[in-house]
Structure formats: structure tokens, C-alpha cells
N, C-alpha and C. Protein backbone atom coordinates (compact mmCIF):
# COMPACT_ATOMS: atom_id res chain seq x y z
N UNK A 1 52.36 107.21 -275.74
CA UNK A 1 52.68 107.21 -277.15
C UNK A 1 51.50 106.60 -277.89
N UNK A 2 50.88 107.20 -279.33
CA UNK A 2 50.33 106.48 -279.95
C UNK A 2 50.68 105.71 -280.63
N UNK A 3 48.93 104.97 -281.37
CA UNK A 3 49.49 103.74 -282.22
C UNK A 3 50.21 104.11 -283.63
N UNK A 4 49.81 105.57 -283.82
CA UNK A 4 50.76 106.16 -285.22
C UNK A 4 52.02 106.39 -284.56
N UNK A 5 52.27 107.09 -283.66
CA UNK A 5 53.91 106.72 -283.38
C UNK A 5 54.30 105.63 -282.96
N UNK A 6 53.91 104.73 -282.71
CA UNK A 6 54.57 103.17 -282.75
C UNK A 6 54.80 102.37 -283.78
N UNK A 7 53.57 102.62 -284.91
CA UNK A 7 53.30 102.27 -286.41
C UNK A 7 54.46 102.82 -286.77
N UNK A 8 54.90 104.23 -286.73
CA UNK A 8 56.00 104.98 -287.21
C UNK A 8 57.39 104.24 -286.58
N UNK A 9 57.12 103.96 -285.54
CA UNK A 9 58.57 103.49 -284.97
C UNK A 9 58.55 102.30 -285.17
N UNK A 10 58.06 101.19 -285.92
CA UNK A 10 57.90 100.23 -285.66
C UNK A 10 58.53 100.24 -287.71
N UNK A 11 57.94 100.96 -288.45
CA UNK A 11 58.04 101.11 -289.67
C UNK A 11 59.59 101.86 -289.70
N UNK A 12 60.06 102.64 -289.19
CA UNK A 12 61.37 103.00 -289.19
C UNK A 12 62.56 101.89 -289.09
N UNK A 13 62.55 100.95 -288.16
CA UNK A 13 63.18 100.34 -287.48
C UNK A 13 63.03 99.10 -289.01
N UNK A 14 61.55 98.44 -289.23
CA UNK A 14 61.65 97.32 -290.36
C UNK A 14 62.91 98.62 -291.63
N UNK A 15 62.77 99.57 -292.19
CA UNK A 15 63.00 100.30 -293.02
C UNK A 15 64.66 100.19 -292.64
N UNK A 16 65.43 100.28 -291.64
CA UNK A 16 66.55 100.15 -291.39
C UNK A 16 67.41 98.87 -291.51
N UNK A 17 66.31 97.69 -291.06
CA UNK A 17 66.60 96.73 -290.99
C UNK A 17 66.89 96.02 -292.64
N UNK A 18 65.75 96.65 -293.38
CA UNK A 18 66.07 96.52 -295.01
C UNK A 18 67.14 96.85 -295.76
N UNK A 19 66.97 98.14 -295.39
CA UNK A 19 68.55 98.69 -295.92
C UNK A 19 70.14 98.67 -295.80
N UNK A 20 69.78 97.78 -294.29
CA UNK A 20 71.18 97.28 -294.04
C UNK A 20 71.53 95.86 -294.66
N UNK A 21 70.54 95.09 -294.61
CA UNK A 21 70.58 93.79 -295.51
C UNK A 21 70.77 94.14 -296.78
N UNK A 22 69.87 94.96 -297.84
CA UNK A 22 70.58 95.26 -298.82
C UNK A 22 71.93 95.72 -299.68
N UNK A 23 71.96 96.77 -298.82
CA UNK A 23 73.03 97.04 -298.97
C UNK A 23 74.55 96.53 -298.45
N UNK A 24 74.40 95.71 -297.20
CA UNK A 24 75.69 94.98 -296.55
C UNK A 24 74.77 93.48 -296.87
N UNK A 25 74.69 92.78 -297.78
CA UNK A 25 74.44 91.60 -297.84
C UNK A 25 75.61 90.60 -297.11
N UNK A 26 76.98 90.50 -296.93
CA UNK A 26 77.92 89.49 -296.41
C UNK A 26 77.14 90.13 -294.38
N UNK A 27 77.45 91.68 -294.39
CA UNK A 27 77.27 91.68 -293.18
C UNK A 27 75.75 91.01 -292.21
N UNK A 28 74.42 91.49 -293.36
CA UNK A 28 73.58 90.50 -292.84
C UNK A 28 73.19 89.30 -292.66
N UNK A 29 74.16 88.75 -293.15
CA UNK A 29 73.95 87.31 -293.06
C UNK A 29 74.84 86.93 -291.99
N UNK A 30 75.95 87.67 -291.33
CA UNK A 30 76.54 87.58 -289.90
C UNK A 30 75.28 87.89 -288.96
N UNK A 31 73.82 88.56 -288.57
CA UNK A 31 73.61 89.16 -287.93
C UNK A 31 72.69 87.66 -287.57
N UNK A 32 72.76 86.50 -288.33
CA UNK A 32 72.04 85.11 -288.02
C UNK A 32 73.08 84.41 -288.11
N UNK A 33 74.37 84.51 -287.32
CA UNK A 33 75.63 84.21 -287.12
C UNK A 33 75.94 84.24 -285.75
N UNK A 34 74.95 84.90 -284.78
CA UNK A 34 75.82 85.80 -283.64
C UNK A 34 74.96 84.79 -282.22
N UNK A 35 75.53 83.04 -282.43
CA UNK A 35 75.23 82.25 -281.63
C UNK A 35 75.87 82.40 -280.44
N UNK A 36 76.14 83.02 -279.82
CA UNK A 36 77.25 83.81 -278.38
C UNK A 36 76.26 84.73 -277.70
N UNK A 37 75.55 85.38 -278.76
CA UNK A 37 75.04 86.63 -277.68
C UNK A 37 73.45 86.18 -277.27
N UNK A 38 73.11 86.47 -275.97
CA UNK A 38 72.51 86.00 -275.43
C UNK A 38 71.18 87.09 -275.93
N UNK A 39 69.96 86.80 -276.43
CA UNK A 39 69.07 88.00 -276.66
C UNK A 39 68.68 88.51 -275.56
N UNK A 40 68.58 88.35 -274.59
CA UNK A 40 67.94 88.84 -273.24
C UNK A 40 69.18 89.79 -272.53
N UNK A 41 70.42 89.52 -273.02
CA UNK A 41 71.73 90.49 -272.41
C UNK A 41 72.31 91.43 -273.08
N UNK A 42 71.73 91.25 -274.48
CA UNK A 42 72.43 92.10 -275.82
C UNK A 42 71.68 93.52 -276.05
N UNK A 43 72.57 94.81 -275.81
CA UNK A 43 72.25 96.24 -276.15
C UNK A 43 72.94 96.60 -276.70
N UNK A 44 72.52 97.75 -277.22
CA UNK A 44 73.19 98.58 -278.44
C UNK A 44 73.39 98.01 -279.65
N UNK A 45 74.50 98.42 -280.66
CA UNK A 45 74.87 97.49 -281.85
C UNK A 45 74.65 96.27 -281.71
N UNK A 46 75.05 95.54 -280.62
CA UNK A 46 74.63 94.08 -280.80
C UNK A 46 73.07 93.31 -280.42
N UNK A 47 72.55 94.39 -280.04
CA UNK A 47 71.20 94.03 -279.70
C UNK A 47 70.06 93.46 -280.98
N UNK A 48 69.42 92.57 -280.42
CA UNK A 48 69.21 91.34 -281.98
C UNK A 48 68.35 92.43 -282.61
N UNK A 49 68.27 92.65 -283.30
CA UNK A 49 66.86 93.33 -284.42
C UNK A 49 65.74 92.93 -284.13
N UNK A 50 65.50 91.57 -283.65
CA UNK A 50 64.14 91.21 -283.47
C UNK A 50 63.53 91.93 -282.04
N UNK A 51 64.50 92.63 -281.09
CA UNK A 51 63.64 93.26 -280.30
C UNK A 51 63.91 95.04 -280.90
N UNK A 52 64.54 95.14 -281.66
CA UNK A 52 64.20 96.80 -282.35
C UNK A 52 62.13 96.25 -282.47
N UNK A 53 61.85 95.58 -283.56
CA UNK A 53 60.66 95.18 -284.10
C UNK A 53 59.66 95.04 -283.18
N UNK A 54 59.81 94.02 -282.53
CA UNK A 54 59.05 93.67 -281.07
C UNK A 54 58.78 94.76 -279.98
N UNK A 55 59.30 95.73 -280.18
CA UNK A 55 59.16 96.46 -278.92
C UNK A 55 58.20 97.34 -278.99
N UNK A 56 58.03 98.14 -280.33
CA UNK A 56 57.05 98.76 -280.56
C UNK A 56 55.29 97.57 -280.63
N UNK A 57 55.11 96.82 -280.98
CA UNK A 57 54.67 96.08 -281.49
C UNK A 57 54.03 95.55 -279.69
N UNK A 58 54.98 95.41 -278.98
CA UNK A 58 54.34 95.26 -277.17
C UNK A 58 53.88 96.37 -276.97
N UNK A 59 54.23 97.15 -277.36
CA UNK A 59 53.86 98.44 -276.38
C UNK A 59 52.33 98.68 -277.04
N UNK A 60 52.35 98.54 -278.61
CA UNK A 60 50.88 98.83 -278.87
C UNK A 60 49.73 97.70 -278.57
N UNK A 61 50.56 96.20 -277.58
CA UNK A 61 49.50 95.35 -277.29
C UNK A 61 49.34 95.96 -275.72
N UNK A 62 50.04 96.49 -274.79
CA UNK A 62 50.24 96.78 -273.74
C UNK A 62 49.52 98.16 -273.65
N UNK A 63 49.16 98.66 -274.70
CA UNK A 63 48.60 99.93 -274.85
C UNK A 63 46.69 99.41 -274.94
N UNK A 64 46.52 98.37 -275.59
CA UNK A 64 45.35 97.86 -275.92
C UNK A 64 45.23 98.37 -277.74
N UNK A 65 46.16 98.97 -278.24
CA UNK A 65 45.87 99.15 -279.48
C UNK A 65 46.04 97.79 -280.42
N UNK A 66 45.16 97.22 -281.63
CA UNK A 66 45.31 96.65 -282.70
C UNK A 66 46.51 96.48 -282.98
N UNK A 67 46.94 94.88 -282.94
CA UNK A 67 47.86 94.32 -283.62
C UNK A 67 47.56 93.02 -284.41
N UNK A 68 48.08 92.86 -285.34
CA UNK A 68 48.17 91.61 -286.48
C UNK A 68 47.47 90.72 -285.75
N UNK A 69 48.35 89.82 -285.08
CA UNK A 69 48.14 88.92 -284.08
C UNK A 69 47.83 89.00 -282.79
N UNK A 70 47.21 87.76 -281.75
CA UNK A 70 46.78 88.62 -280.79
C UNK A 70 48.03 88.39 -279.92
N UNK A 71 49.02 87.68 -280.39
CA UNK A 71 50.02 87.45 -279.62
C UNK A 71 51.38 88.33 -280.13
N UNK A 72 52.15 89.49 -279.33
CA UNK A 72 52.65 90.51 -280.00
C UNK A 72 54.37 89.86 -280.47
N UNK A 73 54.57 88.93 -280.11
CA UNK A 73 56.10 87.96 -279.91
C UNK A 73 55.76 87.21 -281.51
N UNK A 74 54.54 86.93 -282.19
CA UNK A 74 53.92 86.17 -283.37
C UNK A 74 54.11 87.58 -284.22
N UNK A 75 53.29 88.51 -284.04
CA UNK A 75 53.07 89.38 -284.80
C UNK A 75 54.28 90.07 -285.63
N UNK A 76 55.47 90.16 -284.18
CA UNK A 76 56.94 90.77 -284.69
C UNK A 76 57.77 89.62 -285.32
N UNK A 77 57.17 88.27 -284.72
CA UNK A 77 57.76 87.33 -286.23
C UNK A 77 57.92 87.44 -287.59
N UNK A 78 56.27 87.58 -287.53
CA UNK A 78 55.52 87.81 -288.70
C UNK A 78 55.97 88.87 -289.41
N UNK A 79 56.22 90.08 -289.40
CA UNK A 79 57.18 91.37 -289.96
C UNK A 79 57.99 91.16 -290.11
N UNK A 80 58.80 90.29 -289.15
CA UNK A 80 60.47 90.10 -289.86
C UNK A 80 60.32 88.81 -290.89
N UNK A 81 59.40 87.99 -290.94
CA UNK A 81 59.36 86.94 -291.89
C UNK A 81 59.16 87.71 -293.34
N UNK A 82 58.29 88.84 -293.72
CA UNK A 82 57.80 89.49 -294.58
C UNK A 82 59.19 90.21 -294.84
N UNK A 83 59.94 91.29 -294.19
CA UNK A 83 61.30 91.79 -294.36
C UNK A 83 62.11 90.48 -294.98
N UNK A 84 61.78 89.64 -294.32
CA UNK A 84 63.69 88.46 -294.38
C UNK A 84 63.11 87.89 -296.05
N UNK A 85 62.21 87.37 -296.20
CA UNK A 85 61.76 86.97 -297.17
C UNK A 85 61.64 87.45 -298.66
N UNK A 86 61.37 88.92 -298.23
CA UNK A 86 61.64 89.97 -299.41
C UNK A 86 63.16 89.74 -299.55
N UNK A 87 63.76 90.26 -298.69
CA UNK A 87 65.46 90.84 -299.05
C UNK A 87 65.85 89.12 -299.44
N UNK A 88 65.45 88.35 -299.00
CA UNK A 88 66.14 86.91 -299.37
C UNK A 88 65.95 86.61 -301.11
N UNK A 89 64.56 87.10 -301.53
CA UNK A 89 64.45 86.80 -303.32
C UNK A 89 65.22 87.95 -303.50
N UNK A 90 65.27 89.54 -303.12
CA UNK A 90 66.02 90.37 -303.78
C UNK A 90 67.84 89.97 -304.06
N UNK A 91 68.15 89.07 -303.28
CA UNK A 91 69.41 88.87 -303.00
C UNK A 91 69.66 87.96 -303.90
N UNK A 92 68.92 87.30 -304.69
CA UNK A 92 68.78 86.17 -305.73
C UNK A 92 69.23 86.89 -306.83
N UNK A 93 68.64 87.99 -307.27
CA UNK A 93 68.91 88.52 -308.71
C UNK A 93 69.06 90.14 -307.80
N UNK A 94 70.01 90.74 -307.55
CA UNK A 94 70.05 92.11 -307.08
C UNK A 94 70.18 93.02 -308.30
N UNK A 95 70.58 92.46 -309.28
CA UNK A 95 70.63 93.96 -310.83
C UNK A 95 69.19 94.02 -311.41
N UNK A 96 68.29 93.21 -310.93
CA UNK A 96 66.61 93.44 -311.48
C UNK A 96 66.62 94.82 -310.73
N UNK A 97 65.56 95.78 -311.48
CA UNK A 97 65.42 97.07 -310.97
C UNK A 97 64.17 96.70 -309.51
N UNK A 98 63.35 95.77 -309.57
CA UNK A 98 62.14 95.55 -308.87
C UNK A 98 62.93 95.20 -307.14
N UNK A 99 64.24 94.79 -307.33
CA UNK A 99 65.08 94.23 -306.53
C UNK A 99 65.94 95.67 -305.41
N UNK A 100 66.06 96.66 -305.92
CA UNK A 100 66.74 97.88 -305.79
C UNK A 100 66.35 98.21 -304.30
N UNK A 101 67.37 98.94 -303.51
CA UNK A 101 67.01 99.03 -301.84
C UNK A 101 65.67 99.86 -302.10
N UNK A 102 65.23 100.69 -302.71
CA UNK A 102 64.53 102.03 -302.52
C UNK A 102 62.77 100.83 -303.10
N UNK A 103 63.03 99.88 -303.99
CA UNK A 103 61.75 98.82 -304.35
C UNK A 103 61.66 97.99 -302.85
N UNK A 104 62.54 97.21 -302.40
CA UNK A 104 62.61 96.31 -301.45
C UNK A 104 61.73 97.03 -300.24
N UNK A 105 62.30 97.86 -299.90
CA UNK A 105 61.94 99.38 -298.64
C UNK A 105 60.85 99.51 -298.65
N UNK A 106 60.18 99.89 -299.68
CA UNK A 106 59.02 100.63 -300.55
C UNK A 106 57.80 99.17 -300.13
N UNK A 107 58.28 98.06 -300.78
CA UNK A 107 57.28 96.70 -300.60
C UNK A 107 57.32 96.38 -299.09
N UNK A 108 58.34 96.19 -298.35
CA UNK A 108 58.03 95.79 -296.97
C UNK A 108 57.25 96.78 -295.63
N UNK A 109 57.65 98.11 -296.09
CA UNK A 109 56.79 98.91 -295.37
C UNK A 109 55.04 99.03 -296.00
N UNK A 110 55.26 99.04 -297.32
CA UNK A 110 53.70 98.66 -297.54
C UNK A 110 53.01 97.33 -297.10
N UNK A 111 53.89 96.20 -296.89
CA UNK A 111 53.22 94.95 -296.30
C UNK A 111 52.71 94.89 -295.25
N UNK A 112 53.70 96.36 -294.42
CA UNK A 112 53.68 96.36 -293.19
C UNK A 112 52.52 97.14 -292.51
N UNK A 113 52.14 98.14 -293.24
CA UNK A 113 51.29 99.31 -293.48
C UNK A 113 49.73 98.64 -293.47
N UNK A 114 50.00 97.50 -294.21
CA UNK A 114 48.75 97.16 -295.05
C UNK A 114 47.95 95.72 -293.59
N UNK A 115 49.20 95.39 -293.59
CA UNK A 115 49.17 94.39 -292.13
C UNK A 115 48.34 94.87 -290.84
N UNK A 116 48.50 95.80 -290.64
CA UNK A 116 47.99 96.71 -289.43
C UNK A 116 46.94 97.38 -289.70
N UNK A 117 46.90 97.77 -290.65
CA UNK A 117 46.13 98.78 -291.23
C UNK A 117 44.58 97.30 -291.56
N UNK A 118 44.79 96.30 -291.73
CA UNK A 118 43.63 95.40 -292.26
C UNK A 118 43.21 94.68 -290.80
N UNK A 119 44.08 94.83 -289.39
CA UNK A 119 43.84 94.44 -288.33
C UNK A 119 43.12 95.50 -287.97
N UNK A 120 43.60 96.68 -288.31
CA UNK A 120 42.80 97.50 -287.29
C UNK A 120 41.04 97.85 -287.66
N UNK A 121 41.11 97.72 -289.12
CA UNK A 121 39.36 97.45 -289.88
C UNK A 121 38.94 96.02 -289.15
N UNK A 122 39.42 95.08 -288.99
CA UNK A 122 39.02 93.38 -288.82
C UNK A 122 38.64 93.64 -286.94
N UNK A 123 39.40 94.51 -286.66
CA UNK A 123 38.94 94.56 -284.82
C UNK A 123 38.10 95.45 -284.34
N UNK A 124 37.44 96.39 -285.67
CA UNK A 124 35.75 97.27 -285.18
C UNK A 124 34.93 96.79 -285.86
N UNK A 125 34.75 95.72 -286.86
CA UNK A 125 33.90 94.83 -286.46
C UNK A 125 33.02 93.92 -285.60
């Protein structure tokens, strides 16, 4: 697999992860609720989000392709800190238009875009 289909799968997965916080705000705030499930035993629906993120994100360090960080467990932090952080001010004032799932979506995949995209110029140097 390439690093554009991992970029892609990696950008799908943040893009899902947005839209479910937006739009189910009571339910995402259960999904940092779920002190029982073990991350290393949890698949399917209950499987944490942070390895949806992470997985693509190994595979393109395991691949040798450009990532953020050189550590790929930091890097998929780092994306969900940029996601959680957005949807956390949008959730402050949600009737601002700048706040709207389709703005929120729109800013975190460009953070995300722009993230990778400035590693991968900074590592052919």
C-alpha cells in the first residue's frame, strides 16, 4: 500500500472520527468513558479510535515512508490532539457557522494534510 493510500486511510478514519463527535456530542464524550475495555483486546465498535488513527500511521513508518514524528505512537497522538481540540472549541459555541460538522471536517483534515505534507518537504532535505 502507498503513502497516498494510507494518507487517504488515515484522513478517512480522522474525518469519521469528527463527525461522530459532532454530531453525537453526549455519545463522544462516552468514547473517554470506556475504562473496562482493555485497548489491546478491543475490536470492532468497541475498538478505541486511537488505533483506527495509529494504524495507518505504523504502517507508513514500517513502510519507511515520512511521518510527522519519528515516533509513529507520538505522531497518531498528535492527530487526535488536533481532531479532539478542534471538536472541543466547536462544542463551546456549536450555532457559530465556523463551528458546523462540514467547517470542523474541512479544518482537521487540512491540519492533517498540511502535517504530512510539511514532513514529507522537511525529510528531502
Amino acid at each position: 500500500m502507498g503513502e497516498l493510500d494510507l494518507l487517504e486511510t488515515l484522513i478517512a478514519g480522522i474525518q469519521a472520527y469528527v463527525r461522530y463527535a459532532m454530531e453525537r456530542p453526549s455519545r463522544y464524550q462516552l468514547l473517554f468513558d470506556m475504562l473496562g475495555v482493555s485497548a489491546l483486546d478491543a475490536v470492532g465498535p468497541v475498538q478505541p479510535v486511537f488505533r483506527v488513527i495509529a494504524e495507518p500511521i505504523e504502517e507508513m513508518a514500517r513502510n519507511g515512508e515520512a511521518i510527522p514524528l519519528d515516533d509513529p505512537i507520538l505522531a497518531a497522538l498528535l492527530v487526535l490532539s488536533i481532531a479532539h481540540g478542534r471538536i472541543a472549541l466547536a462544542h463551546t459555541a456549536p450555532v457559530r457557522p465556523e463551528n458546523s460538522v462540514a467547517f470542523v471536517e474541512n479544518f482537521v483534515q487540512m491540519s492533517v494534510e498540511l502535517l504530512f505534507q510539511s514532513r514529507k518537504i522537511s525529510s528531502n532535505s
